[in-house]
C-alpha atoms as a PDB file:
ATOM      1  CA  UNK A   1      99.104 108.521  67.854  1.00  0.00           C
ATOM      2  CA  UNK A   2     102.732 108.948  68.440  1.00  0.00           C
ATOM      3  CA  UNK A   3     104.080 109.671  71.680  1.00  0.00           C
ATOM      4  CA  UNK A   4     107.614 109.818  72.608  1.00  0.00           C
ATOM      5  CA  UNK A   5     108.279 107.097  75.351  1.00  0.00           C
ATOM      6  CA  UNK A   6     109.836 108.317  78.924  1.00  0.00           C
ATOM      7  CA  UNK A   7     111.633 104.829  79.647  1.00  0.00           C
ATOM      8  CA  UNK A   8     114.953 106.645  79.262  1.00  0.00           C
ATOM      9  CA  UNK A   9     114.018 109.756  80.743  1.00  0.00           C
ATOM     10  CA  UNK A  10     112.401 108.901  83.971  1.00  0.00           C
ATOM     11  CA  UNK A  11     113.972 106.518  86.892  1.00  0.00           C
ATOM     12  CA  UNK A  12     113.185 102.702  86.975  1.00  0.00           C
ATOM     13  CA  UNK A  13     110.841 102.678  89.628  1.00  0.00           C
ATOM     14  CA  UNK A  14     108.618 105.865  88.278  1.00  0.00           C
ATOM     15  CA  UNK A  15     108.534 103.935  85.009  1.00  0.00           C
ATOM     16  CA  UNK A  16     107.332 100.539  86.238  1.00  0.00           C
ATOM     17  CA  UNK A  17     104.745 102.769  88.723  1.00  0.00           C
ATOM     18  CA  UNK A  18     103.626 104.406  84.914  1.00  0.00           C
ATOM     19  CA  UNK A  19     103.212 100.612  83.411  1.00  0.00           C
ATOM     20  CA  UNK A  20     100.841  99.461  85.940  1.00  0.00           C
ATOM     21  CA  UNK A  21      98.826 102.721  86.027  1.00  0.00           C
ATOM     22  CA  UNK A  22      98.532 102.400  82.611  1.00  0.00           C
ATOM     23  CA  UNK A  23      97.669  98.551  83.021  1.00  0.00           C
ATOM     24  CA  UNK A  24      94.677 100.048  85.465  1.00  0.00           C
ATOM     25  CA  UNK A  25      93.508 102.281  82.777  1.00  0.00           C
ATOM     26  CA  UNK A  26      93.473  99.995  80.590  1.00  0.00           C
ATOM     27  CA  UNK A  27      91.686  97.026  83.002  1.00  0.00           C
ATOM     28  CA  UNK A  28      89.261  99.839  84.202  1.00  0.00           C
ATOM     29  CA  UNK A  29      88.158 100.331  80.149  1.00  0.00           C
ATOM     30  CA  UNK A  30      87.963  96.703  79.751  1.00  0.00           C
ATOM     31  CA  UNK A  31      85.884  96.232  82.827  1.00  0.00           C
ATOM     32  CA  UNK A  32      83.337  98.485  81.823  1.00  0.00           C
ATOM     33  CA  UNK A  33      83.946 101.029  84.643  1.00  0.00           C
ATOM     34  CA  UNK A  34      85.154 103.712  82.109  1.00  0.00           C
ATOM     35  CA  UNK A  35      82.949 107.682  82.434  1.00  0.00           C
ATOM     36  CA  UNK A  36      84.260 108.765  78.696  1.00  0.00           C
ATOM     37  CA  UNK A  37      87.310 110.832  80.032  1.00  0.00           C
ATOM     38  CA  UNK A  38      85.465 112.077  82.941  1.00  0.00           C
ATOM     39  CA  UNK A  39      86.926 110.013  86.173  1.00  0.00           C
ATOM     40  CA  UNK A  40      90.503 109.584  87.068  1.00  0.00           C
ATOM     41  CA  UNK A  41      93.074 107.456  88.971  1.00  0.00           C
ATOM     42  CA  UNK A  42      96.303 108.523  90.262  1.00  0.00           C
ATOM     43  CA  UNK A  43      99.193 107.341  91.387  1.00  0.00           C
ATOM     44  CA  UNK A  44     101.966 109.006  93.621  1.00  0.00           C
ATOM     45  CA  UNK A  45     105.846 108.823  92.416  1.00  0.00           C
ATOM     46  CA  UNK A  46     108.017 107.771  94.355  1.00  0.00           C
ATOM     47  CA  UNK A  47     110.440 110.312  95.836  1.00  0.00           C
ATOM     48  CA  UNK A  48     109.801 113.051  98.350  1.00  0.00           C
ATOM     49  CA  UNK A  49     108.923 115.967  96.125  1.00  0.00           C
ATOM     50  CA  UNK A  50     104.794 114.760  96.291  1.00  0.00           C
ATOM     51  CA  UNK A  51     104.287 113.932  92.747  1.00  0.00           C
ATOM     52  CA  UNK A  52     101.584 111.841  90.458  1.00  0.00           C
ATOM     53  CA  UNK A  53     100.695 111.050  87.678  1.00  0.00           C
ATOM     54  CA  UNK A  54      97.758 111.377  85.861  1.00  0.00           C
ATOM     55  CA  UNK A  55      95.638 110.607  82.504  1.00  0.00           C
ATOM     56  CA  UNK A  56      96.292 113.120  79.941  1.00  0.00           C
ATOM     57  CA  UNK A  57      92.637 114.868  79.338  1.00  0.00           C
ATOM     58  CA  UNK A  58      91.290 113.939  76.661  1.00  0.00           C
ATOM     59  CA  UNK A  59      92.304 110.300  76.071  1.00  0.00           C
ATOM     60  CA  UNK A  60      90.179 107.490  76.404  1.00  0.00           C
ATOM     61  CA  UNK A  61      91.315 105.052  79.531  1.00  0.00           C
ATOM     62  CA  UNK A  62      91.965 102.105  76.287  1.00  0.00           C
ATOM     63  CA  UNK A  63      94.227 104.848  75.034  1.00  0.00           C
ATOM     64  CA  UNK A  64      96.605 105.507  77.799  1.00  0.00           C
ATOM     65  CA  UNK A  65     100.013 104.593  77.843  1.00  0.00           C
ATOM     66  CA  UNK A  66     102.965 104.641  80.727  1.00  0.00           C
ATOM     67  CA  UNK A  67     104.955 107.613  78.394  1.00  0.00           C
ATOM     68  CA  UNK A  68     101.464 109.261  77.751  1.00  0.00           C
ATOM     69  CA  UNK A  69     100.810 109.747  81.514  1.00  0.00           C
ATOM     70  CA  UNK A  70     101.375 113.355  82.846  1.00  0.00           C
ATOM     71  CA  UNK A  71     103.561 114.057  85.873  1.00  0.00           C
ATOM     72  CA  UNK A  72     102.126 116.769  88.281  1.00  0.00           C
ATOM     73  CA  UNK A  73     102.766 118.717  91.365  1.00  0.00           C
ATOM     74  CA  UNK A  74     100.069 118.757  94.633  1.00  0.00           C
ATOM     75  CA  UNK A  75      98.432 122.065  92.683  1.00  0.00           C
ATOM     76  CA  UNK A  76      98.314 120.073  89.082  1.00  0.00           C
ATOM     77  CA  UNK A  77     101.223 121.535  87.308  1.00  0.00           C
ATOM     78  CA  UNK A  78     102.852 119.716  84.628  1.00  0.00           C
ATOM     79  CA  UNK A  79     106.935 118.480  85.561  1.00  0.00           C
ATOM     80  CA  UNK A  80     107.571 116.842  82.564  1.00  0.00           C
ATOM     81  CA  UNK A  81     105.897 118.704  79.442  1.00  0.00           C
ATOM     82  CA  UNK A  82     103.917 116.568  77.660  1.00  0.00           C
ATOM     83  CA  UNK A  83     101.534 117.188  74.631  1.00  0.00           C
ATOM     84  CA  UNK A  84      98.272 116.282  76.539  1.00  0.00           C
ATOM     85  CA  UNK A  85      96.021 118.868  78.805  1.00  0.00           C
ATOM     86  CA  UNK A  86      95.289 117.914  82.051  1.00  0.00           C
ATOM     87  CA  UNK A  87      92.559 118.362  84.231  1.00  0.00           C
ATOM     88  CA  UNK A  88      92.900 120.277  87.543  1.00  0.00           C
ATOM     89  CA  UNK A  89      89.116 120.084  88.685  1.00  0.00           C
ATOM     90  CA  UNK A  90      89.283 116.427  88.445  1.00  0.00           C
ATOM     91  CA  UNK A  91      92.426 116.210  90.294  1.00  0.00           C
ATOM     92  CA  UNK A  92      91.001 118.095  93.410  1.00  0.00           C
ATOM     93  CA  UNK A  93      89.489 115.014  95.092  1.00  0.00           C
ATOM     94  CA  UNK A  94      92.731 113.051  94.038  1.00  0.00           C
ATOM     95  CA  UNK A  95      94.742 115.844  95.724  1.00  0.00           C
ATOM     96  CA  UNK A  96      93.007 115.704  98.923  1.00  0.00           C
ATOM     97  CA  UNK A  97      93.494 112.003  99.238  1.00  0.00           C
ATOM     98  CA  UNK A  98      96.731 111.928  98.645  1.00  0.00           C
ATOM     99  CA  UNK A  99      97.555 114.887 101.086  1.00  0.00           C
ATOM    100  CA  UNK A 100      95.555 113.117 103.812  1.00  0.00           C
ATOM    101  CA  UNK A 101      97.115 109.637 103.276  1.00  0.00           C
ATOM    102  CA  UNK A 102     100.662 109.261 103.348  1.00  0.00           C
ATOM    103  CA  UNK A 103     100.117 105.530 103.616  1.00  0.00           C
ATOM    104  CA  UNK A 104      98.803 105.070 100.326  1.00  0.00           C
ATOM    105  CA  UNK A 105      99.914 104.966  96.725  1.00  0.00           C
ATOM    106  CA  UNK A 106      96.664 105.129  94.159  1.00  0.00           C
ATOM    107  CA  UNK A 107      93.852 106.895  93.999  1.00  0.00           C
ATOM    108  CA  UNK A 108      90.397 105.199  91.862  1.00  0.00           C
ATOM    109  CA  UNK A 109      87.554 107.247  91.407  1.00  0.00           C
ATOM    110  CA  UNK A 110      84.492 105.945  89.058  1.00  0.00           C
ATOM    111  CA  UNK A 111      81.441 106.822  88.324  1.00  0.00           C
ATOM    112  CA  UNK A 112      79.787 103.484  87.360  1.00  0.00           C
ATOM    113  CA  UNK A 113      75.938 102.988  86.676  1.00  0.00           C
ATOM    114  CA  UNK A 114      75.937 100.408  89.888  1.00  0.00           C
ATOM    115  CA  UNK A 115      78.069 102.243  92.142  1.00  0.00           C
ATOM    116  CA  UNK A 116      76.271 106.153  91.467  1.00  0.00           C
ATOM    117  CA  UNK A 117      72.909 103.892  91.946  1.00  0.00           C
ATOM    118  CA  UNK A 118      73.896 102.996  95.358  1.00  0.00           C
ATOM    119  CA  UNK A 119      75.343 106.199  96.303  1.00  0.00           C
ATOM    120  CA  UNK A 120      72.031 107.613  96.272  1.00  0.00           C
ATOM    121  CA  UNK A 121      70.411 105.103  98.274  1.00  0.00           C
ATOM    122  CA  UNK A 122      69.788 106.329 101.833  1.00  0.00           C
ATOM    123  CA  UNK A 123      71.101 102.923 103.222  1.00  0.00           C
ATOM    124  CA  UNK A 124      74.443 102.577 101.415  1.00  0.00           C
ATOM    125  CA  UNK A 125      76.246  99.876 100.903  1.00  0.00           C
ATOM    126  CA  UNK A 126      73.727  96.581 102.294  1.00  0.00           C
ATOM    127  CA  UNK A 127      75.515  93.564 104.204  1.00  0.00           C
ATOM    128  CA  UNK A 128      73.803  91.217 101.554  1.00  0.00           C
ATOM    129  CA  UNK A 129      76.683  89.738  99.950  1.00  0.00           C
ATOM    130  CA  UNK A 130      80.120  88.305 100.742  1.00  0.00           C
ATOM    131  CA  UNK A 131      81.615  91.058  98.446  1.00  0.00           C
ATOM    132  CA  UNK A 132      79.820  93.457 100.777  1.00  0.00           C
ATOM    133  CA  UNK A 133      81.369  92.338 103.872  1.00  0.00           C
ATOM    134  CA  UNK A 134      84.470  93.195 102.716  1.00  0.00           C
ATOM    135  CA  UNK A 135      83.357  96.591 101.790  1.00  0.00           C
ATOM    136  CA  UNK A 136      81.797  97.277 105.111  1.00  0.00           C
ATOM    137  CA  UNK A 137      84.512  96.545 106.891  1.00  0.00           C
ATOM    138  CA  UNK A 138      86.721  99.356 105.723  1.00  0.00           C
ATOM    139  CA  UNK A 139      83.900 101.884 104.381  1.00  0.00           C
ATOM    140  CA  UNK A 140      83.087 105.659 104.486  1.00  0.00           C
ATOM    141  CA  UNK A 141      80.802 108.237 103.309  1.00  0.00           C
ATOM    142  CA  UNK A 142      81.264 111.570 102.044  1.00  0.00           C
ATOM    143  CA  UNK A 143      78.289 113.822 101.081  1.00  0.00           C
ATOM    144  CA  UNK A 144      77.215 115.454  98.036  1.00  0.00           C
ATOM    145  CA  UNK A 145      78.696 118.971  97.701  1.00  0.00           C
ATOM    146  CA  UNK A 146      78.576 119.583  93.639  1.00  0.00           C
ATOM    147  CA  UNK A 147      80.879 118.977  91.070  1.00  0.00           C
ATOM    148  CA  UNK A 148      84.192 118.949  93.156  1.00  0.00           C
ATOM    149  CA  UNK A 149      86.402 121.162  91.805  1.00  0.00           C
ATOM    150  CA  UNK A 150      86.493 123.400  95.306  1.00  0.00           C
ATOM    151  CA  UNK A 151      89.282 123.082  97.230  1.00  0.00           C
ATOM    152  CA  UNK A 152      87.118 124.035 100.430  1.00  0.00           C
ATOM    153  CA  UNK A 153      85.857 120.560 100.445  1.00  0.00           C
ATOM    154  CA  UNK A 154      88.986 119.364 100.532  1.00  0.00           C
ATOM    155  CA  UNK A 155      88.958 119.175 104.475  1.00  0.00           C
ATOM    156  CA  UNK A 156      85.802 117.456 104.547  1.00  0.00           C
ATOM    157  CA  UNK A 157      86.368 114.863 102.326  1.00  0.00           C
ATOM    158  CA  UNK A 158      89.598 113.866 104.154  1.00  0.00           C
ATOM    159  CA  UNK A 159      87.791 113.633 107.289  1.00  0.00           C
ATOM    160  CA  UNK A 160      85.327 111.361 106.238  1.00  0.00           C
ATOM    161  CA  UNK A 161      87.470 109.123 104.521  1.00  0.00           C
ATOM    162  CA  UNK A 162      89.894 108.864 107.474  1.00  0.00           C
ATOM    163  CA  UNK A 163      91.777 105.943 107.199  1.00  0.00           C
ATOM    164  CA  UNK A 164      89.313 104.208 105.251  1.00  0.00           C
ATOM    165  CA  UNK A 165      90.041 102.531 101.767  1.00  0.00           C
ATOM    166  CA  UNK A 166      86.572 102.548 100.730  1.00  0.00           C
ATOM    167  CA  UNK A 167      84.289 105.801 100.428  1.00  0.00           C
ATOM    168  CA  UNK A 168      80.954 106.393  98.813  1.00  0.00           C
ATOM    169  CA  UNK A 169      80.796 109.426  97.298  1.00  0.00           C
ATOM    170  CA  UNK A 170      77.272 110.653  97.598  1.00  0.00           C
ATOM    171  CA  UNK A 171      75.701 110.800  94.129  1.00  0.00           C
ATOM    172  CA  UNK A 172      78.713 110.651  92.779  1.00  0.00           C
ATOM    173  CA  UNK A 173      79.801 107.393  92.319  1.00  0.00           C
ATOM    174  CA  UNK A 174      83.394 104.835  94.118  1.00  0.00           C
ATOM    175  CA  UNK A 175      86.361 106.158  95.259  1.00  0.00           C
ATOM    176  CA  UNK A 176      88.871 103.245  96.565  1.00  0.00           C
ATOM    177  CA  UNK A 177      92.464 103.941  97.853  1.00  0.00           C
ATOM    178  CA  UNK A 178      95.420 101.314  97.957  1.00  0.00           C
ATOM    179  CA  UNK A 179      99.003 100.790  98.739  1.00  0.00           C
ATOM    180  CA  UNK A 180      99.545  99.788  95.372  1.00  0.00           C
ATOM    181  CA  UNK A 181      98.087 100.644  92.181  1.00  0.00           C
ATOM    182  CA  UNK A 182      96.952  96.519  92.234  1.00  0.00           C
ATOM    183  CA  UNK A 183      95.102  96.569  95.114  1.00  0.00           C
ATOM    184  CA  UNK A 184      93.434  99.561  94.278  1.00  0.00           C
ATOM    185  CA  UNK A 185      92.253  98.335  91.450  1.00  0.00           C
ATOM    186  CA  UNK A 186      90.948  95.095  93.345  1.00  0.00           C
ATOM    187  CA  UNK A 187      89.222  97.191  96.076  1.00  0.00           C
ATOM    188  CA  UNK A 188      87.414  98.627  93.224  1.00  0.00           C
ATOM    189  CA  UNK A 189      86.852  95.258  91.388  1.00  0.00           C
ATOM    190  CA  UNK A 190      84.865  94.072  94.705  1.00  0.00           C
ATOM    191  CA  UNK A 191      83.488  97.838  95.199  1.00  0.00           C
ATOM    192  CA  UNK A 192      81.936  97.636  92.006  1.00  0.00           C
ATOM    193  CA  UNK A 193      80.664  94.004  92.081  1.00  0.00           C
ATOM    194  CA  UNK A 194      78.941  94.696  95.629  1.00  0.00           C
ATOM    195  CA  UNK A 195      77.024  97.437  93.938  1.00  0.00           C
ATOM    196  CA  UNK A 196      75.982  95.531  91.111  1.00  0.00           C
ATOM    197  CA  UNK A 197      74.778  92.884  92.945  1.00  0.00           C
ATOM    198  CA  UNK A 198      73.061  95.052  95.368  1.00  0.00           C
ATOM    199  CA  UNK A 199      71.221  96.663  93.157  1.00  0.00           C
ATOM    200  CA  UNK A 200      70.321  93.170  90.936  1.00  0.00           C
ATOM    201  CA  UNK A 201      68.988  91.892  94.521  1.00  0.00           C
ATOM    202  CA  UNK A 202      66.715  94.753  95.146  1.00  0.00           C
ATOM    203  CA  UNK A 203      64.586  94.154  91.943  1.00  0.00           C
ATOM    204  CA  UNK A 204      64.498  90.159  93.066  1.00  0.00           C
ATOM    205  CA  UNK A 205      62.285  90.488  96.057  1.00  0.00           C
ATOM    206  CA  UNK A 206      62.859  90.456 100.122  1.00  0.00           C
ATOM    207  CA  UNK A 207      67.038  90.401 101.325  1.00  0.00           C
ATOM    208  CA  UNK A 208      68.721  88.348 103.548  1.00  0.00           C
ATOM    209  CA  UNK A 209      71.096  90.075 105.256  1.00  0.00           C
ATOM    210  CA  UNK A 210      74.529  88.937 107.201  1.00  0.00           C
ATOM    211  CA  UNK A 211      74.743  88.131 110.255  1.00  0.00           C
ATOM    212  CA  UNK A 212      76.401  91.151 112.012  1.00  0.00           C
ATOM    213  CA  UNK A 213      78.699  89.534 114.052  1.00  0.00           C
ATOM    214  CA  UNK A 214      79.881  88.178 110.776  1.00  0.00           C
ATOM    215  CA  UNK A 215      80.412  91.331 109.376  1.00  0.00           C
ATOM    216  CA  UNK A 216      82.376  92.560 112.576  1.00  0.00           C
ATOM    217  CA  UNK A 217      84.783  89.725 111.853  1.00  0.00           C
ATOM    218  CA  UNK A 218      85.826  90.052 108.165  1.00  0.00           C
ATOM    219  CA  UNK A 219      88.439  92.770 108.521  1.00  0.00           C
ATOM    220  CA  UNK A 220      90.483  90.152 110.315  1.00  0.00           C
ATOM    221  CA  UNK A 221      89.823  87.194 108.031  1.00  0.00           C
ATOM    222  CA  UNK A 222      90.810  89.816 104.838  1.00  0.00           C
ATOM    223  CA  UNK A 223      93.965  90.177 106.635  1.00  0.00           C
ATOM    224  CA  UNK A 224      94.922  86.604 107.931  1.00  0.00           C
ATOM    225  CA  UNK A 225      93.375  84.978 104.352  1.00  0.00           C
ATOM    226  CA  UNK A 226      95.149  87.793 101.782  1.00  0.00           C
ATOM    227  CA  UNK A 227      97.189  90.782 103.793  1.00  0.00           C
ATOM    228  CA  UNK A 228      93.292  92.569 103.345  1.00  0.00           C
ATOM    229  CA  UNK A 229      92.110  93.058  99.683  1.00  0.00           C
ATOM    230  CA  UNK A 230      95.725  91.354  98.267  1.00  0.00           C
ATOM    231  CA  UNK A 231      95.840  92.643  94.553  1.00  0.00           C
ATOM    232  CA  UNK A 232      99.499  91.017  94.175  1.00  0.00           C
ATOM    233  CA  UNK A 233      96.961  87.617  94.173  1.00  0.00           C
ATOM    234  CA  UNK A 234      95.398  88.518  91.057  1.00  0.00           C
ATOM    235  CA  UNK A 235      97.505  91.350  89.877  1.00  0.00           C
ATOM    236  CA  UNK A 236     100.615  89.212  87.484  1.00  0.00           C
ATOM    237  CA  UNK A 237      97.329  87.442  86.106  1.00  0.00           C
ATOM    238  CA  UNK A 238      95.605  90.354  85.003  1.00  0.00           C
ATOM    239  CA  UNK A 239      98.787  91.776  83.368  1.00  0.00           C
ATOM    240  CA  UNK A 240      98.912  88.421  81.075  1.00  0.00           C
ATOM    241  CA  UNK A 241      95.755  89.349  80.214  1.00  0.00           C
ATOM    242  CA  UNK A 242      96.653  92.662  78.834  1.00  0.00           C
ATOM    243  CA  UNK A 243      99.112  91.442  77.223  1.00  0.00           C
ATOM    244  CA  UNK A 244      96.909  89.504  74.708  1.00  0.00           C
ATOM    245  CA  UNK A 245      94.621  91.877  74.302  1.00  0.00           C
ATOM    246  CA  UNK A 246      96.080  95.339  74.490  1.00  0.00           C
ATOM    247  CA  UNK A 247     100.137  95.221  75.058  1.00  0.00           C
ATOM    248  CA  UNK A 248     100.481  98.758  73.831  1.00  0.00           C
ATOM    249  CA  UNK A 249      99.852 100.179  77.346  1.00  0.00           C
ATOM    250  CA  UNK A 250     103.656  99.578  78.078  1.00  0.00           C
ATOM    251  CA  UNK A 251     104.371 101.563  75.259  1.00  0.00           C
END
């Protein structure tokens, strides 16, 4: 597939914003936390005109490249034309987000088999695990409304994220915000992982949960131990990583 790259057409810091949400694709597809071509993540460009950019609809998340990405508007209109559709239901949720939180640069949504399992669970995410603590201590809730193309939900969704980075989406599935596209991505990484294990220890017999004054003090120890969920830890290693395996995402 060829696409014509942007690297000379957009400004240095929107392209190295496109690598890296391209790298996230990618590590998202490798991970396992792929829905087809039915979940997004977004990331906003730098600049005050409020806009993102977004996987052209249609591609596969091990398809996606930084010059494939498509540049939108806050109502999902294409700024730079590009050859790939885009998808404006799946962008409402993103929109919200990004409306509501100025503070914040990416968007992840999933729909994992783990993290849709424990969205329907009445109790939510379970202080069972370490990687649960660190959920909990930054986690909200937003309810099942339908498929979310509405943009009447919008307000509702914002509330109950608030300043969260974490939210449950109701039988639905993950949605994790960051100030970078890295951490993110490494909010999700534990998002996900809490789930899974969650739902392993369930079939294994009676829980143990945490203490509760030892989830109270986590937020804290995230901050003092790695500036809260740090993905610039982890971030330059995952990027050598792709570039073994798939180094066409910077393409």
């Amino acid at each position: 597939m060829e696409i014509a790259s942007l690297r000379q057409v957009v400004s240095a810091d929107e392209w190295q914003l496109r690598v890296d949400l391209a790298a996230c694709y990618r590590l998202v597809a490798m991970y396992g936390w792929g829905d087809l071509v039915f979940t997004h993540i977004t990331a906003r460009v730098p600049g005050p005109e409020h806009h993102f950019l977004i996987n052209p609809y249609g591609l596969m998340f091990d398809e996606i490249t930084a010059s494939s990405l498509v540049k939108v508007d806050q109502q999902c209109n294409k700024i730079i034309d590009s050859p790939f559709p885009v998808n404006p239901a799946g962008f409402v949720i993103h929109s919200a987000v990004h409306e509501a939180r100025e503070d914040i640069t990416c968007v992840l949504h999933t729909h994992t088999r783990a993290g849709v399992a424990v969205s329907a669970q009445q109790g939510g995410i379970l202080p069972i695990s370490q990687q649960s603590t660190f959920i909990l201590a930054s986690l909200a809730y937003h309810d099942y409304e339908g498929v979310a193309f509405r943009d009447e939900e919008k307000p509702r969704l914002q509330a109950d994220l608030g300043s969260a980075n974490f939210l449950v989406l109701r039988n639905h599935g993950l949605l994790t915000v960051g100030k970078t596209i890295a951490d993110a991505f490494l909010a999700m990484y534990t998002f996900e992982n809490a789930c899974r294990i969650q739902i392993d220890a369930q079939a294994g017999g009676e829980l143990i949960a945490v203490n509760p004054l030892i989830v109270k003090g986590v937020a804290q120890a995230m901050k003092v131990q790695t500036g809260g969920l740090g993905g610039a830890f982890v971030w330059p290693a995952l990027l050598r990583r792709l570039d073994r395996l798939e180094p066409g995402y910077t393409d």
